[in-house]
PDB file of N, CA and C in Angstrom:
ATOM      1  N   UNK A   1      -0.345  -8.122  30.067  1.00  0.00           N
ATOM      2  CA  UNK A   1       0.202  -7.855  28.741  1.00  0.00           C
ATOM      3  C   UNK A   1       1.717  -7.709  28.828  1.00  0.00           C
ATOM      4  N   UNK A   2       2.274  -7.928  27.543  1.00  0.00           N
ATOM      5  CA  UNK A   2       3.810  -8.255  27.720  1.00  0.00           C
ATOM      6  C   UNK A   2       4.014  -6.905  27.363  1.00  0.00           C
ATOM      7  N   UNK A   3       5.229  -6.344  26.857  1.00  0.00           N
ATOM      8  CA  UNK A   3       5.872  -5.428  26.451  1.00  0.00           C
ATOM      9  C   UNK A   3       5.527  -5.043  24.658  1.00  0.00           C
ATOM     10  N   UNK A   4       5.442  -6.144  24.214  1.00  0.00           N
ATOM     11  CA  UNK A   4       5.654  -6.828  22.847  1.00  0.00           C
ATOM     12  C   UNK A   4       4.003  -6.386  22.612  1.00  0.00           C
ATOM     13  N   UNK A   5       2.782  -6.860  23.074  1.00  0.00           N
ATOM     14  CA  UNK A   5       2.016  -6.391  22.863  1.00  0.00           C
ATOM     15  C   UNK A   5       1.356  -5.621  23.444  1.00  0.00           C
ATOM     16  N   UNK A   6       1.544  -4.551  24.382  1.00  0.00           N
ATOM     17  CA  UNK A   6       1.431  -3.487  24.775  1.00  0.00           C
ATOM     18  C   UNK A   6       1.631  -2.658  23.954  1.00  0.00           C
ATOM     19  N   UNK A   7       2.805  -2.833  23.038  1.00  0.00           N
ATOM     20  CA  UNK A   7       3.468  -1.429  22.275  1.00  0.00           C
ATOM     21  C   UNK A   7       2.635  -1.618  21.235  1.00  0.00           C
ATOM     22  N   UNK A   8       2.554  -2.410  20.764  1.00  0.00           N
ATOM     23  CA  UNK A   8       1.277  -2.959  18.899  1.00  0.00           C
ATOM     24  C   UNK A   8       0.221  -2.058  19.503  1.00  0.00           C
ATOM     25  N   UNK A   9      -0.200  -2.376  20.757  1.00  0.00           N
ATOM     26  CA  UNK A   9      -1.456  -2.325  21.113  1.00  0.00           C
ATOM     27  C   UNK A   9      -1.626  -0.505  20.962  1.00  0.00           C
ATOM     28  N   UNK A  10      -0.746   0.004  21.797  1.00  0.00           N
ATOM     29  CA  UNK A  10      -0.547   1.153  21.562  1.00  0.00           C
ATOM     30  C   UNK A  10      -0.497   1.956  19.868  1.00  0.00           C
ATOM     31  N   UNK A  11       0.234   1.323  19.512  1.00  0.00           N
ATOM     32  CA  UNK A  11       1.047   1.847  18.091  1.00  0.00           C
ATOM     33  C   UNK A  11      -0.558   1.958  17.123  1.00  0.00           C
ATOM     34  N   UNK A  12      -1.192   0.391  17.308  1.00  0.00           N
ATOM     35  CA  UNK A  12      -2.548   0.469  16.642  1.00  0.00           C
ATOM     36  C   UNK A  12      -3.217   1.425  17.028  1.00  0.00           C
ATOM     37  N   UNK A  13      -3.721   2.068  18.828  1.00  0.00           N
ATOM     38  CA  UNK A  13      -5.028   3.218  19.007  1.00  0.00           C
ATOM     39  C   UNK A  13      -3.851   4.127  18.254  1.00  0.00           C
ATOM     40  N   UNK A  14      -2.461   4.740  18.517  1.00  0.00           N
ATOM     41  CA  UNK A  14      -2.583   5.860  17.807  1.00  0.00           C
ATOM     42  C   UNK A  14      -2.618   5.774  15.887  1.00  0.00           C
ATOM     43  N   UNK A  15      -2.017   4.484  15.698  1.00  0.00           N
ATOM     44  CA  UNK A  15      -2.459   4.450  13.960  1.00  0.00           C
ATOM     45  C   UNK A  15      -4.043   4.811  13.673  1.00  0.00           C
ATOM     46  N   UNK A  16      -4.810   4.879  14.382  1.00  0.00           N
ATOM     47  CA  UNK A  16      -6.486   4.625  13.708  1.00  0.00           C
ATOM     48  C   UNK A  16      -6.721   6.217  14.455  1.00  0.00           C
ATOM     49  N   UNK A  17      -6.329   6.616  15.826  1.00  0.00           N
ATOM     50  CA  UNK A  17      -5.716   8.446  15.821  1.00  0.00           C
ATOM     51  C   UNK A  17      -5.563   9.258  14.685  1.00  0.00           C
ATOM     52  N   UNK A  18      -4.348   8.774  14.101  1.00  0.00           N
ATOM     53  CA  UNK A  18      -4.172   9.083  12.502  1.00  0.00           C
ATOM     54  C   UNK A  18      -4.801   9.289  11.972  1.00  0.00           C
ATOM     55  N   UNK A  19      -5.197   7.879  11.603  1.00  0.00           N
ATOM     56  CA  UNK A  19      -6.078   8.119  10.177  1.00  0.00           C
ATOM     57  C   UNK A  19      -7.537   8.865   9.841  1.00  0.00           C
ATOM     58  N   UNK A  20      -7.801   8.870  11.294  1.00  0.00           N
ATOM     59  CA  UNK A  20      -9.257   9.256  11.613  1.00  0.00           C
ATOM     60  C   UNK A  20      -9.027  10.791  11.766  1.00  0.00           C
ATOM     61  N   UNK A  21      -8.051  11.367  12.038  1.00  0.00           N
ATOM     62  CA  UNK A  21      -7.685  13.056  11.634  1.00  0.00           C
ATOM     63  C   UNK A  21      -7.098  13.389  10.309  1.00  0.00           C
ATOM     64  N   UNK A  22      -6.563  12.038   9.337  1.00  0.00           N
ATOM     65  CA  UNK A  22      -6.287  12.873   8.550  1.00  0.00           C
ATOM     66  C   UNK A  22      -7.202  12.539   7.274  1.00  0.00           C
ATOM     67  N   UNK A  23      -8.460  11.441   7.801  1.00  0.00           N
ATOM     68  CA  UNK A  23      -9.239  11.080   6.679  1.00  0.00           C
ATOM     69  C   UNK A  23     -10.532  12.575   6.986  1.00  0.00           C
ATOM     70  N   UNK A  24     -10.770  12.908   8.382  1.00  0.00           N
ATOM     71  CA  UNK A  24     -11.433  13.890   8.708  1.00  0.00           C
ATOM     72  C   UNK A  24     -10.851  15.536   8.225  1.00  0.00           C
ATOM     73  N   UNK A  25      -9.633  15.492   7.770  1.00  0.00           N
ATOM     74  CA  UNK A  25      -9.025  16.708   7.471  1.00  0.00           C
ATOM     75  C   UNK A  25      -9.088  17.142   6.380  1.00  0.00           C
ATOM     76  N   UNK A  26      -9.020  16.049   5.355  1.00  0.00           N
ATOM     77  CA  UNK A  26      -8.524  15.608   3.737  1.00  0.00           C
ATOM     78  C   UNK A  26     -10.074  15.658   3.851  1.00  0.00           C
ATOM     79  N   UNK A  27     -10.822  15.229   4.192  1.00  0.00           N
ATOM     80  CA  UNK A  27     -12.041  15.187   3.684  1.00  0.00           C
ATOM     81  C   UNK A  27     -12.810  16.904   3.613  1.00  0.00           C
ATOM     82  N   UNK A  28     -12.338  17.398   4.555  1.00  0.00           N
ATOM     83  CA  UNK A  28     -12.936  18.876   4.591  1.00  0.00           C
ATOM     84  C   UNK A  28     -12.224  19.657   3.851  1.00  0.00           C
ATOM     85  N   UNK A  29     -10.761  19.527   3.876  1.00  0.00           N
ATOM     86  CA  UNK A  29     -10.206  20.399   2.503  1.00  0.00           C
ATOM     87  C   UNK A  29     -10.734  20.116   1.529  1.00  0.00           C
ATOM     88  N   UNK A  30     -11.121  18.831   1.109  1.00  0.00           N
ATOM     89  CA  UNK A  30     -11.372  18.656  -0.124  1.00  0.00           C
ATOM     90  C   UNK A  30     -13.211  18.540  -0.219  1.00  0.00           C
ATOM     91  N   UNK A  31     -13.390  18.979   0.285  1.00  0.00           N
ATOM     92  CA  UNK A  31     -15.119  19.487   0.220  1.00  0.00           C
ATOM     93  C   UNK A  31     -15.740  19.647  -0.438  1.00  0.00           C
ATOM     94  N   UNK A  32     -15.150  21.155  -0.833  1.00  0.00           N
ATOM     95  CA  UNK A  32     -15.417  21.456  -2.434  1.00  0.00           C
ATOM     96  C   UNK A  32     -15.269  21.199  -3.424  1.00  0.00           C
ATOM     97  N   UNK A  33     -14.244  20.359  -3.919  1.00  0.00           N
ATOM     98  CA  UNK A  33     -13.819  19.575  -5.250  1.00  0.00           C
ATOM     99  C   UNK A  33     -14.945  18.196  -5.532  1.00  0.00           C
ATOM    100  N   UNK A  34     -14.830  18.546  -6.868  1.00  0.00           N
ATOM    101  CA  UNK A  34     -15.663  17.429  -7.355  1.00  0.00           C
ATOM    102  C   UNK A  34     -17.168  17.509  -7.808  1.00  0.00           C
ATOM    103  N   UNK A  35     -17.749  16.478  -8.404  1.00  0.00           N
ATOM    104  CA  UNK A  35     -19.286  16.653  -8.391  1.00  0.00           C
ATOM    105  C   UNK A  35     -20.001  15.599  -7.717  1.00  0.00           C
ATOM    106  N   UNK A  36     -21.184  16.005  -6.884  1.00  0.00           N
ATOM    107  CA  UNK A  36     -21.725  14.928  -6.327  1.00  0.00           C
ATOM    108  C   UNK A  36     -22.711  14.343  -6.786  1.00  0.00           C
ATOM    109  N   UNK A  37     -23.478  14.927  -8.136  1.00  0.00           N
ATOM    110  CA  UNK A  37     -24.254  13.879  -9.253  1.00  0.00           C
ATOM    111  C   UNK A  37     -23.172  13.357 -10.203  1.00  0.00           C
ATOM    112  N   UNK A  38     -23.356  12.045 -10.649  1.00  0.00           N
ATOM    113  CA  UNK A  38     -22.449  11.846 -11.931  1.00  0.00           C
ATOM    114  C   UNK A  38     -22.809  11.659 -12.743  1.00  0.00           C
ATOM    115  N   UNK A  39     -24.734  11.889 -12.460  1.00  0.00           N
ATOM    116  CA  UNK A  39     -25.293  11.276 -14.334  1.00  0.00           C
ATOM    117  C   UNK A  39     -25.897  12.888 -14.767  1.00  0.00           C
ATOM    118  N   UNK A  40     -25.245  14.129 -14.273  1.00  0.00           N
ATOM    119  CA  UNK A  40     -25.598  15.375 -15.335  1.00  0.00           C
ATOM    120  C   UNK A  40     -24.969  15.491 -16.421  1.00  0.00           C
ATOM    121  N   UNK A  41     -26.023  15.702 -17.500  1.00  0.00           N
ATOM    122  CA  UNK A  41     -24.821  15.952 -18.868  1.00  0.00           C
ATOM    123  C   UNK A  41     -24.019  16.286 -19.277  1.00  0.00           C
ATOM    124  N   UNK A  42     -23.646  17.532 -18.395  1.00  0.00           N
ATOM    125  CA  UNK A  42     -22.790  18.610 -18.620  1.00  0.00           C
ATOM    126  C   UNK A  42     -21.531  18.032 -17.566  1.00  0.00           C
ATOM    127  N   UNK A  43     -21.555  17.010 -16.643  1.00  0.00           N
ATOM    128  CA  UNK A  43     -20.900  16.187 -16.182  1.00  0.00           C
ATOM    129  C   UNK A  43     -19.610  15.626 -16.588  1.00  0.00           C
ATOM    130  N   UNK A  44     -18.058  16.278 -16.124  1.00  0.00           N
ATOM    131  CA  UNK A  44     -17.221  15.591 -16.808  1.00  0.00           C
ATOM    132  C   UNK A  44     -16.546  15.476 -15.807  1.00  0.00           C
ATOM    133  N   UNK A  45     -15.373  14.113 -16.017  1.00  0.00           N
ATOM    134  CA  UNK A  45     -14.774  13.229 -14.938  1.00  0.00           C
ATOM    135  C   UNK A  45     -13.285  13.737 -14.166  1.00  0.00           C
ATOM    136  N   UNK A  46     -12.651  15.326 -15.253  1.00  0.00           N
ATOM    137  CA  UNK A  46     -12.027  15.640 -14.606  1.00  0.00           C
ATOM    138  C   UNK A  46     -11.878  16.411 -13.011  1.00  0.00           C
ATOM    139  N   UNK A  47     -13.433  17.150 -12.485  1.00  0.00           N
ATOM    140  CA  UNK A  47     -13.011  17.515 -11.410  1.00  0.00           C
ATOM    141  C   UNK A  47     -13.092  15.897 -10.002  1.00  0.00           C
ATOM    142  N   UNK A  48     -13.532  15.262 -10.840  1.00  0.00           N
ATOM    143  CA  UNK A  48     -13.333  14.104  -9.567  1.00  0.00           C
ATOM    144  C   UNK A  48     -11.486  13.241  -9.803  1.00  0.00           C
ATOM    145  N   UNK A  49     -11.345  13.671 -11.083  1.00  0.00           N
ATOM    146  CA  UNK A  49     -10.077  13.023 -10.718  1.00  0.00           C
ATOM    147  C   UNK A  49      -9.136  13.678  -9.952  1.00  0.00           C
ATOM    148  N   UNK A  50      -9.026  15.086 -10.055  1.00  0.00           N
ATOM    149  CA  UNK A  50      -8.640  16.091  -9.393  1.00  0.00           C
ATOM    150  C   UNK A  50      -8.469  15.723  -7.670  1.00  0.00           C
ATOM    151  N   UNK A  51      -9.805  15.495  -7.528  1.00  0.00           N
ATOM    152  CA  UNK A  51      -9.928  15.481  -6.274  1.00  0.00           C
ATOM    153  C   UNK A  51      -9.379  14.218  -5.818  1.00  0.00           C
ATOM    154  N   UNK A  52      -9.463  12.784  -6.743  1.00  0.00           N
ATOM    155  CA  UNK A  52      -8.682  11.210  -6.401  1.00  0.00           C
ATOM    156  C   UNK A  52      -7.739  11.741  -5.795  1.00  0.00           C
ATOM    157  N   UNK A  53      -6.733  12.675  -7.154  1.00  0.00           N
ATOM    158  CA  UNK A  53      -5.043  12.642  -7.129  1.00  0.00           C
ATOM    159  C   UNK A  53      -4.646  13.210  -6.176  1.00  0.00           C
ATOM    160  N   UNK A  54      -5.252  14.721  -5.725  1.00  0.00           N
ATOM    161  CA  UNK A  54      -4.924  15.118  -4.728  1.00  0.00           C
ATOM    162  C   UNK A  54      -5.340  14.703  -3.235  1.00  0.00           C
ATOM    163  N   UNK A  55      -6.525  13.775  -3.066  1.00  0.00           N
ATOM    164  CA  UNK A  55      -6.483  13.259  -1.806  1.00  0.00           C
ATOM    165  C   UNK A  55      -5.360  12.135  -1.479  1.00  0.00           C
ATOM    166  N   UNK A  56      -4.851  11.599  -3.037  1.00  0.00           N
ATOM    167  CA  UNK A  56      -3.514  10.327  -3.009  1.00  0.00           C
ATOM    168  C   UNK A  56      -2.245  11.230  -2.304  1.00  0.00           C
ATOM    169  N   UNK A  57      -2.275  12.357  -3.045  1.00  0.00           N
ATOM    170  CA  UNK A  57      -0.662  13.071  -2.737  1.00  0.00           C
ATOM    171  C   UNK A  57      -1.050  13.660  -1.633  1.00  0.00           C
ATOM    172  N   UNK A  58      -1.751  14.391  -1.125  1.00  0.00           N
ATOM    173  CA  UNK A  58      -1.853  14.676   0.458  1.00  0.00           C
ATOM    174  C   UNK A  58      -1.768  13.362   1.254  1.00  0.00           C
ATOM    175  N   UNK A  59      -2.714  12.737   1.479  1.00  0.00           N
ATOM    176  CA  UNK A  59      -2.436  11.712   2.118  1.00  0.00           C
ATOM    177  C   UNK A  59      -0.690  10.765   2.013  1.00  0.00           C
ATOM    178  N   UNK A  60      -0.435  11.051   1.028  1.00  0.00           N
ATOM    179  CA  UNK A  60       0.604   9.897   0.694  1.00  0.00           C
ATOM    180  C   UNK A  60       2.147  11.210   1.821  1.00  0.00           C
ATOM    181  N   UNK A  61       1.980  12.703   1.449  1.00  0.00           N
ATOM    182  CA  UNK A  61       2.444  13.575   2.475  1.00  0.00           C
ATOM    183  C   UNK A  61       2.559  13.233   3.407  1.00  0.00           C
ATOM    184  N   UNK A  62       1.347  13.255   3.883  1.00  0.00           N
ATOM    185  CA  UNK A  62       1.188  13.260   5.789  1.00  0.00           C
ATOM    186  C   UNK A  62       1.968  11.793   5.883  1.00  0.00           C
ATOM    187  N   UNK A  63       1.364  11.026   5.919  1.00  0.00           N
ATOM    188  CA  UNK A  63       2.038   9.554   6.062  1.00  0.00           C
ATOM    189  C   UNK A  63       3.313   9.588   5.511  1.00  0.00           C
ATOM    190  N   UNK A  64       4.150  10.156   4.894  1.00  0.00           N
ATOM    191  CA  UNK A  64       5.887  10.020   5.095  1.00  0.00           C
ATOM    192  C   UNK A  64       5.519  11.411   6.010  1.00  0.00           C
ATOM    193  N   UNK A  65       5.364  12.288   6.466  1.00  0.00           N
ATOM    194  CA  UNK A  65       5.197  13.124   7.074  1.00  0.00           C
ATOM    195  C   UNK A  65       5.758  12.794   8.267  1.00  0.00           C
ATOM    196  N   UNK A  66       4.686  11.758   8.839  1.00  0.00           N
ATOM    197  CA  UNK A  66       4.412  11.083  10.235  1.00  0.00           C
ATOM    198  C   UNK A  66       5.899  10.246  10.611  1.00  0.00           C
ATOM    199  N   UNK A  67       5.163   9.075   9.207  1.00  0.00           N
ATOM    200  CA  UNK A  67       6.621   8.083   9.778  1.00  0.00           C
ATOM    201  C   UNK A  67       8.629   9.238  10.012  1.00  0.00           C
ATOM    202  N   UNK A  68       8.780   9.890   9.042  1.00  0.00           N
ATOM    203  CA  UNK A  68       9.808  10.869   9.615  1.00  0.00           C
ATOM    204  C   UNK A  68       9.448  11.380  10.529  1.00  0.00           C
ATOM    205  N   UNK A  69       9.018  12.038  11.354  1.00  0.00           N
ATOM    206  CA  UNK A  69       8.518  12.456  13.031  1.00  0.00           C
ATOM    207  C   UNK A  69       8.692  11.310  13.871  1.00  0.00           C
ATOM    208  N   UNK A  70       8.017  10.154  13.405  1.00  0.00           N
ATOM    209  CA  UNK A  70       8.046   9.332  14.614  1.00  0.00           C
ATOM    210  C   UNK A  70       9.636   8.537  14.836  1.00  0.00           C
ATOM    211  N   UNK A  71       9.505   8.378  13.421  1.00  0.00           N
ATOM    212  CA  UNK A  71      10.654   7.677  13.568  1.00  0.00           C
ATOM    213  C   UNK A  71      12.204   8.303  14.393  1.00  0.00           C
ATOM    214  N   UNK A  72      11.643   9.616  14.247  1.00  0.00           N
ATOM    215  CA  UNK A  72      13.298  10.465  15.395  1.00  0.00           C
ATOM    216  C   UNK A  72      12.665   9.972  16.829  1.00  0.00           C
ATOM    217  N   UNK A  73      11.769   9.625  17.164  1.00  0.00           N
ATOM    218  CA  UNK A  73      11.386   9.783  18.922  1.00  0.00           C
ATOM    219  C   UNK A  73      11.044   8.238  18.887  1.00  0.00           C
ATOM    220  N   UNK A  74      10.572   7.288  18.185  1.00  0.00           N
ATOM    221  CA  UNK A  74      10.867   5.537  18.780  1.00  0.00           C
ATOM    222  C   UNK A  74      11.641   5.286  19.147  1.00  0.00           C
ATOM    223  N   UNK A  75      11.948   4.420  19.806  1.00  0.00           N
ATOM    224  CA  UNK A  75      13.156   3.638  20.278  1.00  0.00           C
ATOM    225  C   UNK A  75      14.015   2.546  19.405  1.00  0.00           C
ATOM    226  N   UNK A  76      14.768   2.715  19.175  1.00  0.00           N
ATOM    227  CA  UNK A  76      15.090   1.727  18.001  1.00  0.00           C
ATOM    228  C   UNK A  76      14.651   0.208  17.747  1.00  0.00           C
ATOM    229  N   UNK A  77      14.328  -0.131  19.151  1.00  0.00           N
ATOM    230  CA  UNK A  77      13.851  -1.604  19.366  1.00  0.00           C
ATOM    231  C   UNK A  77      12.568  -1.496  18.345  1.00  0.00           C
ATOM    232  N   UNK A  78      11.999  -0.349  18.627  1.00  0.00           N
ATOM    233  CA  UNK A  78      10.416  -0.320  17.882  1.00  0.00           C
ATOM    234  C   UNK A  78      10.660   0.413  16.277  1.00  0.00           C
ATOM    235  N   UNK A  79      11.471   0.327  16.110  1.00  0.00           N
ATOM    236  CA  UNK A  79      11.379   1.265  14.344  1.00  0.00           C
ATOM    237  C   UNK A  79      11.227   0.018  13.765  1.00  0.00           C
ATOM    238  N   UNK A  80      11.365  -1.263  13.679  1.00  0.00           N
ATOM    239  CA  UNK A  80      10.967  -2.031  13.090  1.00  0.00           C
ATOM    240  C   UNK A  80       9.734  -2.663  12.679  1.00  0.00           C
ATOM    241  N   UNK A  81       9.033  -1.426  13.179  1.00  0.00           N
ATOM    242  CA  UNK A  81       7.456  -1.815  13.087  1.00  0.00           C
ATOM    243  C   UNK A  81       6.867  -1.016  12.158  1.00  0.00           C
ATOM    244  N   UNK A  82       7.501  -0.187  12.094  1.00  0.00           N
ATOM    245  CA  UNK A  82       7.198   1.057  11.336  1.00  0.00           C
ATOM    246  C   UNK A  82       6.760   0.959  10.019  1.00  0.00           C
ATOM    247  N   UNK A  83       7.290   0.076   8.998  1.00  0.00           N
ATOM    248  CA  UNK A  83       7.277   0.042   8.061  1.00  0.00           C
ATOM    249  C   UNK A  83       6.086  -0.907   7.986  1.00  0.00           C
ATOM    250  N   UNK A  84       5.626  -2.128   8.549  1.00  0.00           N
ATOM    251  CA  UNK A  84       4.446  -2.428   8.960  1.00  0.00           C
ATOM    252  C   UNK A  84       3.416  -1.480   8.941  1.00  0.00           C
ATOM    253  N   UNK A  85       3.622  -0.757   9.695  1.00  0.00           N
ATOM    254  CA  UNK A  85       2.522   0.802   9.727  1.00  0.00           C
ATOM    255  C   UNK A  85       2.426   1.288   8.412  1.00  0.00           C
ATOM    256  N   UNK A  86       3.493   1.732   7.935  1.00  0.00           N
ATOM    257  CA  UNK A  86       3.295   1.964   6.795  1.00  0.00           C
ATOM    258  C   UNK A  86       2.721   1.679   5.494  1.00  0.00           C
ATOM    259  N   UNK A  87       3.042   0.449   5.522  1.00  0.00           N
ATOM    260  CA  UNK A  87       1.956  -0.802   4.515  1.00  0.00           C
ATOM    261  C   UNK A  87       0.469  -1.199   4.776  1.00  0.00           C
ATOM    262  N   UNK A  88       0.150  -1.035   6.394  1.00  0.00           N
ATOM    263  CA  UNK A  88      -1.340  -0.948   6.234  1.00  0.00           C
ATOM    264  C   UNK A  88      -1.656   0.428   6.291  1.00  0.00           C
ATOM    265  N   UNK A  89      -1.222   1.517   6.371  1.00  0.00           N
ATOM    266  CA  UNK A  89      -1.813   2.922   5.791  1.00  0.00           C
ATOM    267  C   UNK A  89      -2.308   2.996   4.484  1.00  0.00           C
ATOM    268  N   UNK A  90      -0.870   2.159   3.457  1.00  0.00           N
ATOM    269  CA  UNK A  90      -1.162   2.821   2.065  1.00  0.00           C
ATOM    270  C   UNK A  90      -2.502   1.486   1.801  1.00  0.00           C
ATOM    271  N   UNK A  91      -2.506   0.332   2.565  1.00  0.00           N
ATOM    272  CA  UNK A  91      -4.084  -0.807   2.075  1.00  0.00           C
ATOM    273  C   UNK A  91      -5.003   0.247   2.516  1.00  0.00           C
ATOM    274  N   UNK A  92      -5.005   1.518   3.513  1.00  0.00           N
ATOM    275  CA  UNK A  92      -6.109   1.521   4.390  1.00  0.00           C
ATOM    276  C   UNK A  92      -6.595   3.003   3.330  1.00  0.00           C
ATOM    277  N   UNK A  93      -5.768   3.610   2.772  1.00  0.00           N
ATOM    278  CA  UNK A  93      -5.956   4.297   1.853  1.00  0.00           C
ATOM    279  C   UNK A  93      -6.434   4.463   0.569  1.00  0.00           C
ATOM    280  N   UNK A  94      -7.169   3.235   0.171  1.00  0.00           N
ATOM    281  CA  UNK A  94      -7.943   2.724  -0.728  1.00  0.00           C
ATOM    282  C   UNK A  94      -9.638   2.446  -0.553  1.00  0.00           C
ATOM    283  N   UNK A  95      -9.622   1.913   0.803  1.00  0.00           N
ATOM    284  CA  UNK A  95     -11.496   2.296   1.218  1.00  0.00           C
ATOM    285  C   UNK A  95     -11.245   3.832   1.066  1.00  0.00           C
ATOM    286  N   UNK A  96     -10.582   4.877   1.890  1.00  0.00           N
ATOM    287  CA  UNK A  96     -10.833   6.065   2.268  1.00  0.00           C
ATOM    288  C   UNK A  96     -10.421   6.679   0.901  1.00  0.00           C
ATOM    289  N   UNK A  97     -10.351   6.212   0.165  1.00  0.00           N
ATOM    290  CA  UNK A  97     -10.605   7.320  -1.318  1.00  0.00           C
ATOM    291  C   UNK A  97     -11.895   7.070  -1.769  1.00  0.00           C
ATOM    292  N   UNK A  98     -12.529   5.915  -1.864  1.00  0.00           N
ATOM    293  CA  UNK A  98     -13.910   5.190  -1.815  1.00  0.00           C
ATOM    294  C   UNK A  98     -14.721   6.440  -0.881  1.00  0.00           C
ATOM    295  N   UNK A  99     -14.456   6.627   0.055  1.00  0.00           N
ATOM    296  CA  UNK A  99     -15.114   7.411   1.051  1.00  0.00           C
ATOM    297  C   UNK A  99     -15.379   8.860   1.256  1.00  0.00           C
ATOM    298  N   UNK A 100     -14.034   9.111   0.376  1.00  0.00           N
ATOM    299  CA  UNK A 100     -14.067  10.900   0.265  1.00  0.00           C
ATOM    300  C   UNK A 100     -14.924  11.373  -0.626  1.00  0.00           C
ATOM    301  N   UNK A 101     -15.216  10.591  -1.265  1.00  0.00           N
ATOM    302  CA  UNK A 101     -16.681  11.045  -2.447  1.00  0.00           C
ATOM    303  C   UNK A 101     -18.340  10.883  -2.033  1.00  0.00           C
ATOM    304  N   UNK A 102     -18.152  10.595  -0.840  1.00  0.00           N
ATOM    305  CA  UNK A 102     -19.392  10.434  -0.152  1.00  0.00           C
ATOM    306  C   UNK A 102     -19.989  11.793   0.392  1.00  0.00           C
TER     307      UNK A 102
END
């Protein structure tokens, strides 16, 4: 392996690191929010939106969270990837709202 894909290679196990602690984190804070029947009568759609918005703005946190952290300790050769990272977080953040209602 070259240099070039060594570091992807890397950068990818810890991106899916990530996401897999903070879809496991977000998912247990948010535990309690919401309803898990949706056809009771008494059934209304605000505590699940509740729970959408705030799994969007936490998540959307951590991830500028991260990229500021990492970005002081990369090497400059590699900050150009970053933003890459960044763009498949916010695609990858669309199954995992799908998912937090499970």
């Amino acid at each position: 392996m070259n240099s070039s894909s060594s570091s992807r290679f890397y950068g990818l196990l810890l991106f899916l690191i990530f996401e897999i602690v903070v879809f496991a984190g977000l998912k247990w804070l948010l535990s309690d929010m919401g309803m898990d029947n949706q056809f009771q009568p008494e059934n209304t759609i605000v505590p699940n939106w509740v729970k959408a918005a705030l799994f969007i703005l936490l998540y959307l946190l951590s991830v500028l969270t991260a990229v500021v952290l990492v970005s002081n300790y990369v090497p400059s050769k590699h900050r150009k990837q970053l933003m890459g990272w960044v763009y498949l977080a916010l695609l990858v953040m669309l199954p995992m709202l799908f998912f937090i209602f499970e």
